[in-house]
Protein backbone atom coordinates (compact mmCIF):
# COMPACT_ATOMS: atom_id res chain seq x y z
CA UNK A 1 126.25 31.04 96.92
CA UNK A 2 122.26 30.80 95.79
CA UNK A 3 120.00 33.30 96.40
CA UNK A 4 117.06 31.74 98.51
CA UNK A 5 113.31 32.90 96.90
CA UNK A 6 110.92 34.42 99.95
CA UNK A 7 100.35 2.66 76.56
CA UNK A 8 101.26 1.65 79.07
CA UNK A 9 103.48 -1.29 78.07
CA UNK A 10 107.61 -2.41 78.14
CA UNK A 11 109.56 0.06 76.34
CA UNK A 12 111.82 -0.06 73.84
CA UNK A 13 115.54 1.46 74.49
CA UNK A 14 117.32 2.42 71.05
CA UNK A 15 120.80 2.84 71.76
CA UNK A 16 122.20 6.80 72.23
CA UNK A 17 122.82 8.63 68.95
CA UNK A 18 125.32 11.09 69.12
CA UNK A 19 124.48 14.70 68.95
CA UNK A 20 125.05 17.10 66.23
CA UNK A 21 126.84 20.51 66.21
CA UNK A 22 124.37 21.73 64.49
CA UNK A 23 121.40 21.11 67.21
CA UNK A 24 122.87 24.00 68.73
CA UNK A 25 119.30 25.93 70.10
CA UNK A 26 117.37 22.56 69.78
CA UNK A 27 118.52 22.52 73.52
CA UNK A 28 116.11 25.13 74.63
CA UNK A 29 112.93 22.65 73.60
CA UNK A 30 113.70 20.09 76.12
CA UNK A 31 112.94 21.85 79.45
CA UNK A 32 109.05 21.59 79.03
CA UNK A 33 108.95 18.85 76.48
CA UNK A 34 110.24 15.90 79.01
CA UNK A 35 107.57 17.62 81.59
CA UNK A 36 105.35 15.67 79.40
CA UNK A 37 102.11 17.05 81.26
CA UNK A 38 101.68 20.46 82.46
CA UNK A 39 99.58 23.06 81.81
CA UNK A 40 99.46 26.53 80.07
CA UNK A 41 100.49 29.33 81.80
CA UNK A 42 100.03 33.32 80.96
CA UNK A 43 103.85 35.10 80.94
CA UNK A 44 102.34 37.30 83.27
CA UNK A 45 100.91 35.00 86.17
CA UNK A 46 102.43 35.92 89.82
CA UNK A 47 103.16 33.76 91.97
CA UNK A 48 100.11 34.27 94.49
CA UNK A 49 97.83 32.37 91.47
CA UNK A 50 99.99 29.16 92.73
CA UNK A 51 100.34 27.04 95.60
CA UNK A 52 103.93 26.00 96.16
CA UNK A 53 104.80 22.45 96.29
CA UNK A 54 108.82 22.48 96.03
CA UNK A 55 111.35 23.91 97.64
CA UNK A 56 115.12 22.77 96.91
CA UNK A 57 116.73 21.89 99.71
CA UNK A 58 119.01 25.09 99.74
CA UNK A 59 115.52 27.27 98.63
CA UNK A 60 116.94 28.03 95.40
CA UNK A 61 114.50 26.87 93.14
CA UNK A 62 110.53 27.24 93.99
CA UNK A 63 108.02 25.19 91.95
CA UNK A 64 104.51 26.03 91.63
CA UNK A 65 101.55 24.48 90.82
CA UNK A 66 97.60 24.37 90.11
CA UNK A 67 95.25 22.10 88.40
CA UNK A 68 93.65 24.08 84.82
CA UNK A 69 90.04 23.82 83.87
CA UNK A 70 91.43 21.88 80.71
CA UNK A 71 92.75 19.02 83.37
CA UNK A 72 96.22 19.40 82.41
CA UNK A 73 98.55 20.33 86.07
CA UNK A 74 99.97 23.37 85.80
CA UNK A 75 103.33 24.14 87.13
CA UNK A 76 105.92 27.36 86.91
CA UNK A 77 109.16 26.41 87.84
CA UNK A 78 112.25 29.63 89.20
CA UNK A 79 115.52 29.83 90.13
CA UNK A 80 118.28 32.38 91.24
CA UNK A 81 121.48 32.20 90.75
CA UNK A 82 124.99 34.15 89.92
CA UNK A 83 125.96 34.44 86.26
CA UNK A 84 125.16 36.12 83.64
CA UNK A 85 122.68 35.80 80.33
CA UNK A 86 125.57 34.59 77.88
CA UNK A 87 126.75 31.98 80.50
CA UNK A 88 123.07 30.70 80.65
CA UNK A 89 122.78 30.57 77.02
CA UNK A 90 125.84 28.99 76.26
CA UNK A 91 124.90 25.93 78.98
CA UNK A 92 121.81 25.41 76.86
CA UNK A 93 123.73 25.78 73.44
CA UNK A 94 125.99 23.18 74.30
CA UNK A 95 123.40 20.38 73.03
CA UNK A 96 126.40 17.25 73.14
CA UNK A 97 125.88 17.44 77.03
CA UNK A 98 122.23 18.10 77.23
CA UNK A 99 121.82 14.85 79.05
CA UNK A 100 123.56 15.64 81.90
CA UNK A 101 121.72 18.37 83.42
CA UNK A 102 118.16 17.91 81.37
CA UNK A 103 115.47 15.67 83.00
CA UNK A 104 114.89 12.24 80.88
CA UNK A 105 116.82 13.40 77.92
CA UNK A 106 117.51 10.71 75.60
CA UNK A 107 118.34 12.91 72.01
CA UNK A 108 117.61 16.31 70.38
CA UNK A 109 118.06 16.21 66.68
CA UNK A 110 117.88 19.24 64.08
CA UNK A 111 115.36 19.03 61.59
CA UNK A 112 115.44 22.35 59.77
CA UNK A 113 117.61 25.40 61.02
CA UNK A 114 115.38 29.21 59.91
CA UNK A 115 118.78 31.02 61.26
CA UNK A 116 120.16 31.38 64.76
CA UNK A 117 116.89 32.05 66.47
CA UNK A 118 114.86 29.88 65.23
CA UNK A 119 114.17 26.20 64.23
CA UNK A 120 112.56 23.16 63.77
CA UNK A 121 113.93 20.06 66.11
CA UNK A 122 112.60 16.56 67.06
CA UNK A 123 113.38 15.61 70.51
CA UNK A 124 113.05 11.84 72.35
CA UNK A 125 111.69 11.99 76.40
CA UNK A 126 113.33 9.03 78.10
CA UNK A 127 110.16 7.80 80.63
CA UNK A 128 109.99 5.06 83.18
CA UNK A 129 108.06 1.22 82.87
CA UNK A 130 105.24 0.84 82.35
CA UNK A 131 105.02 4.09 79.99
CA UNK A 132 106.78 4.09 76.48
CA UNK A 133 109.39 6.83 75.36
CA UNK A 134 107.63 9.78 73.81
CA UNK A 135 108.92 12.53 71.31
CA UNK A 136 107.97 15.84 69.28
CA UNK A 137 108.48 17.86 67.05
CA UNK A 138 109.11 21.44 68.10
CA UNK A 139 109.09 24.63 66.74
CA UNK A 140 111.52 26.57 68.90
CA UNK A 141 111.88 30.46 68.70
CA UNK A 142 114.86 32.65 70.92
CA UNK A 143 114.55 36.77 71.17
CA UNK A 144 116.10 38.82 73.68
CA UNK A 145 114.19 42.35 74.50
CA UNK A 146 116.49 45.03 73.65
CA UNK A 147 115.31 46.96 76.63
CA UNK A 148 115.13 44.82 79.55
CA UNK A 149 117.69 42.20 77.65
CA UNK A 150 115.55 39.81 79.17
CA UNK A 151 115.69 36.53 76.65
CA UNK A 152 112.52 34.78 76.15
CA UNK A 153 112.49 31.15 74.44
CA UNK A 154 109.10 29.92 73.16
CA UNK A 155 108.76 26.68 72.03
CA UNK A 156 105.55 25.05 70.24
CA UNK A 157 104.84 21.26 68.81
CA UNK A 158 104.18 20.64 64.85
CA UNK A 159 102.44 17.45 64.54
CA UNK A 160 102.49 17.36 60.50
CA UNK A 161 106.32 17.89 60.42
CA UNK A 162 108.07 14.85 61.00
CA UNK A 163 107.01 11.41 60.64
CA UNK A 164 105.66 8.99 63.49
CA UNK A 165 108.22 6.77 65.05
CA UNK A 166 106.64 2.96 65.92
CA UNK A 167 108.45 2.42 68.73
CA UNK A 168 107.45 6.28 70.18
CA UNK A 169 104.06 7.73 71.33
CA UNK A 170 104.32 11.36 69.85
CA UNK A 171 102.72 14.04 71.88
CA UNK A 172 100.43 16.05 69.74
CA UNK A 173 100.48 19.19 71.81
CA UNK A 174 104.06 20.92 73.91
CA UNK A 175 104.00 24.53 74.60
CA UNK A 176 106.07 26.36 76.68
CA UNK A 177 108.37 29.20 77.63
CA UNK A 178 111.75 29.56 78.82
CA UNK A 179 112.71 32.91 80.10
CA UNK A 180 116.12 34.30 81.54
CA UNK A 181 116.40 37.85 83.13
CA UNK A 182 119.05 40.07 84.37
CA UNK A 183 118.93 40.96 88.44
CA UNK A 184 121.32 43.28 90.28
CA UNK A 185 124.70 42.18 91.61
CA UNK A 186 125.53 39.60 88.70
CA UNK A 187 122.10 37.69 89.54
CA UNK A 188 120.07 36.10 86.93
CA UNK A 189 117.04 34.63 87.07
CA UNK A 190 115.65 31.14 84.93
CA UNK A 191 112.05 30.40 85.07
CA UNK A 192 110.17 27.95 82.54
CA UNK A 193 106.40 27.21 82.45
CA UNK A 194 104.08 25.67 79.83
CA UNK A 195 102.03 22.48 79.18
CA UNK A 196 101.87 19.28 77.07
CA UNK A 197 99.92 16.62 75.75
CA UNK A 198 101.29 13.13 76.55
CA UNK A 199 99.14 11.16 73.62
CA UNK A 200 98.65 7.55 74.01
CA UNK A 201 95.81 5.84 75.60
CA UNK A 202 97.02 6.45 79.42
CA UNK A 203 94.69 5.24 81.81
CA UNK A 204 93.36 7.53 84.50
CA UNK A 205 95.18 6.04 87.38
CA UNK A 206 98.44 5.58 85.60
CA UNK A 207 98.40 9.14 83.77
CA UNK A 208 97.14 10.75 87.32
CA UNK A 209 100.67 9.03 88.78
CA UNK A 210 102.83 10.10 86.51
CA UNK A 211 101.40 13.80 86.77
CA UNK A 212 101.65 14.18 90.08
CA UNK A 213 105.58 12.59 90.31
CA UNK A 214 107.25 14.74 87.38
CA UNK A 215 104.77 17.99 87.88
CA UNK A 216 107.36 18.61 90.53
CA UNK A 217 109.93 16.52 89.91
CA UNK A 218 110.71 17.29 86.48
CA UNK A 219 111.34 21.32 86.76
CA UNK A 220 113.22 20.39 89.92
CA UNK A 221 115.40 18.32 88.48
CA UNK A 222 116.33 20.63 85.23
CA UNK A 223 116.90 23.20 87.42
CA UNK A 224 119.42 21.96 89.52
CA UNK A 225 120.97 20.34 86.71
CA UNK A 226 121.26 24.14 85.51
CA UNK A 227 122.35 25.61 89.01
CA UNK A 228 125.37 23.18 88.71
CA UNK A 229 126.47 23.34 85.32
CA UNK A 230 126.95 27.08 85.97
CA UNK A 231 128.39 27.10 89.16
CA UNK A 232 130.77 24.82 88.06
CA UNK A 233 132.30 27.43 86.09
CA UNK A 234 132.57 25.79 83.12
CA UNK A 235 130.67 28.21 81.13
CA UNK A 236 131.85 31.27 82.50
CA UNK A 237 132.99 34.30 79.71
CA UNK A 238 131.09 32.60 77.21
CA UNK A 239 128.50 34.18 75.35
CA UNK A 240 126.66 33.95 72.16
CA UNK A 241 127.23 36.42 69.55
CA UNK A 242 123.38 37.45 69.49
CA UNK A 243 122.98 37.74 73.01
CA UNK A 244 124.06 41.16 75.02
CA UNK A 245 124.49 41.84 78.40
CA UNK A 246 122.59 44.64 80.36
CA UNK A 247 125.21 47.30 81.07
C-alpha cells in the first residue's frame, strides 16, 4: 500500500540493440537524461521553493516545478513506497529491462566502466514527431553515506567523449541527481531532480510544448514505472554487494 505525500523533422527509428551485462549502473543515467529539459536544482531545496503540478492518482508521487532564471523548467520529482535500498538498486541495475519502467528509453550502452560506482555510458532518448531522437554521454557516479545510508547517484554529460551520431541530436548539457533514502517501517523514499540541454535548433513554440508536456510527464511516468517494478515483488531480497541497509 503507498504512502500518500501531504530539428524538428521525421525521425529516424534504428532497430533495438540488445543490452549488455555489463551496463549494469548505466541504468541510473536515464531518469533525468530522457527529461530532456529541466532545470538545476540545489540537493537541499524544500519543497515550499515549488509549486506542485502532479499528483498520481493514488498521491504517491508529487512533482514539482518552477521556471529558472537560465529559462530551463525546473522540476523535482518524489515518491514513497515499501522496500528497501538494495531492492531499489537492484531494479535500476537490472539495465536488460530498463525499457519497461524508464520514460522514452530506447538503449543504454557502456562506454568505459572506473569500477562499480562509477562510469562512463552513452544513452539514446526515444522522443515523439516532429522532434528527432537525442542521446549523451554521461558520466555517472553512485555513493551511499555511511551514516544516513542514504545513496546518492549523480550523473553529468561529457560532450568530448563519444562521437556524434548523424541520425541523433546530442544534448550538450544533462545534470542530475538521483537519491534514495531509508524511512521508518520498511519505507523508502526515491526523488530525482536536475536539468538538461536539448541541443538542436528547436523553435520557441515547439521547444516551449515539449517542456511543458514531459516537465511533468516524464518524472511521472519513471516513477510509477518504479512503484510497480517493486511492488511487484520481483526484486525483493536482492541487494548489491556495495550497498547496506540501515539497521
Amino acid at each position: 500500500m503507498s504512502e500518500p505525500l501531504h530539428h524538428a523533422s521525421g525521425m529516424v527509428k534504428p532497430a533495438r540493440p540488445a543490452f549488455g551485462r555489463a551496463l549494469r549502473h548505466a541504468a541510473f543515467c536515464l531518469g533525468v537524461a530522457l527529461v530532456a529539459w529541466a532545470g538545476s536544482v540545489p540537493a537541499s531545496v524544500g519543497v515550499d521553493d515549488w509549486t506542485l503540478v502532479k499528483t498520481s492518482d493514488d498521491g504517491a508521487i508529487e512533482i514539482y516545478q518552477h521556471d529558472s532564471e537560465h529559462g530551463f523548467r525546473e522540476f523535482r520529482a518524489v515518491t514513497r513506497l515499501r522496500g528497501t535500498l538494495g531492492q531499489i538498486i537492484a531494479l535500476f541495475t537490472d539495465v536488460e529491462h530498463m525499457n519497461e519502467w524508464v520514460y522514452r528509453t530506447k538503449e543504454v550502452r557502456r562506454l568505459n566502466v572506473i569500477s562499480e560506482r562509477e562510469l562512463y555510458a552513452y544513452t539514446i532518448i526515444d522522443l515523439p514527431w516532429p522532434l528527432d531522437d537525442r542521446d549523451a554521454v554521461l558520466h555517472i557516479f553512485v555513493d551511499q553515506d555511511p551514516q544516513t545510508y542514504v545513496v546518492t547517484v549523480r550523473i553529468e554529460s561529457i560532450t568530448d567523449y563519444h562521437p556524434e551520431q548523424a541520425e541523433r541530436v546530442r544534448m550538450p548539457r544533462v545534470k542530475s541527481t538521483w537519491t534514495v533514502a531509508p524511512l521508518e517501517d520498511g519505507y523508502v523514499e526515491v526523488s530525482f531532480q536536475g536539468y538538461g540541454d536539448p541541443g538542436g535548433n528547436l523553435s520557441l513554440p515547439v521547444f516551449r510544448w515539449y517542456v511543458d508536456l514531459t516537465s511533468w510527464e516524464a518524472p511521472l511516468s519513471t516513477l510509477t514505472g518504479l512503484r510497480r517494478q517493486v511492488e511487484s515483488g520481483a526484486f525483493r531480497g536482492q541487494r548489491p554487494a556495495y550497498i547496506r541497509e540501515r539497521p
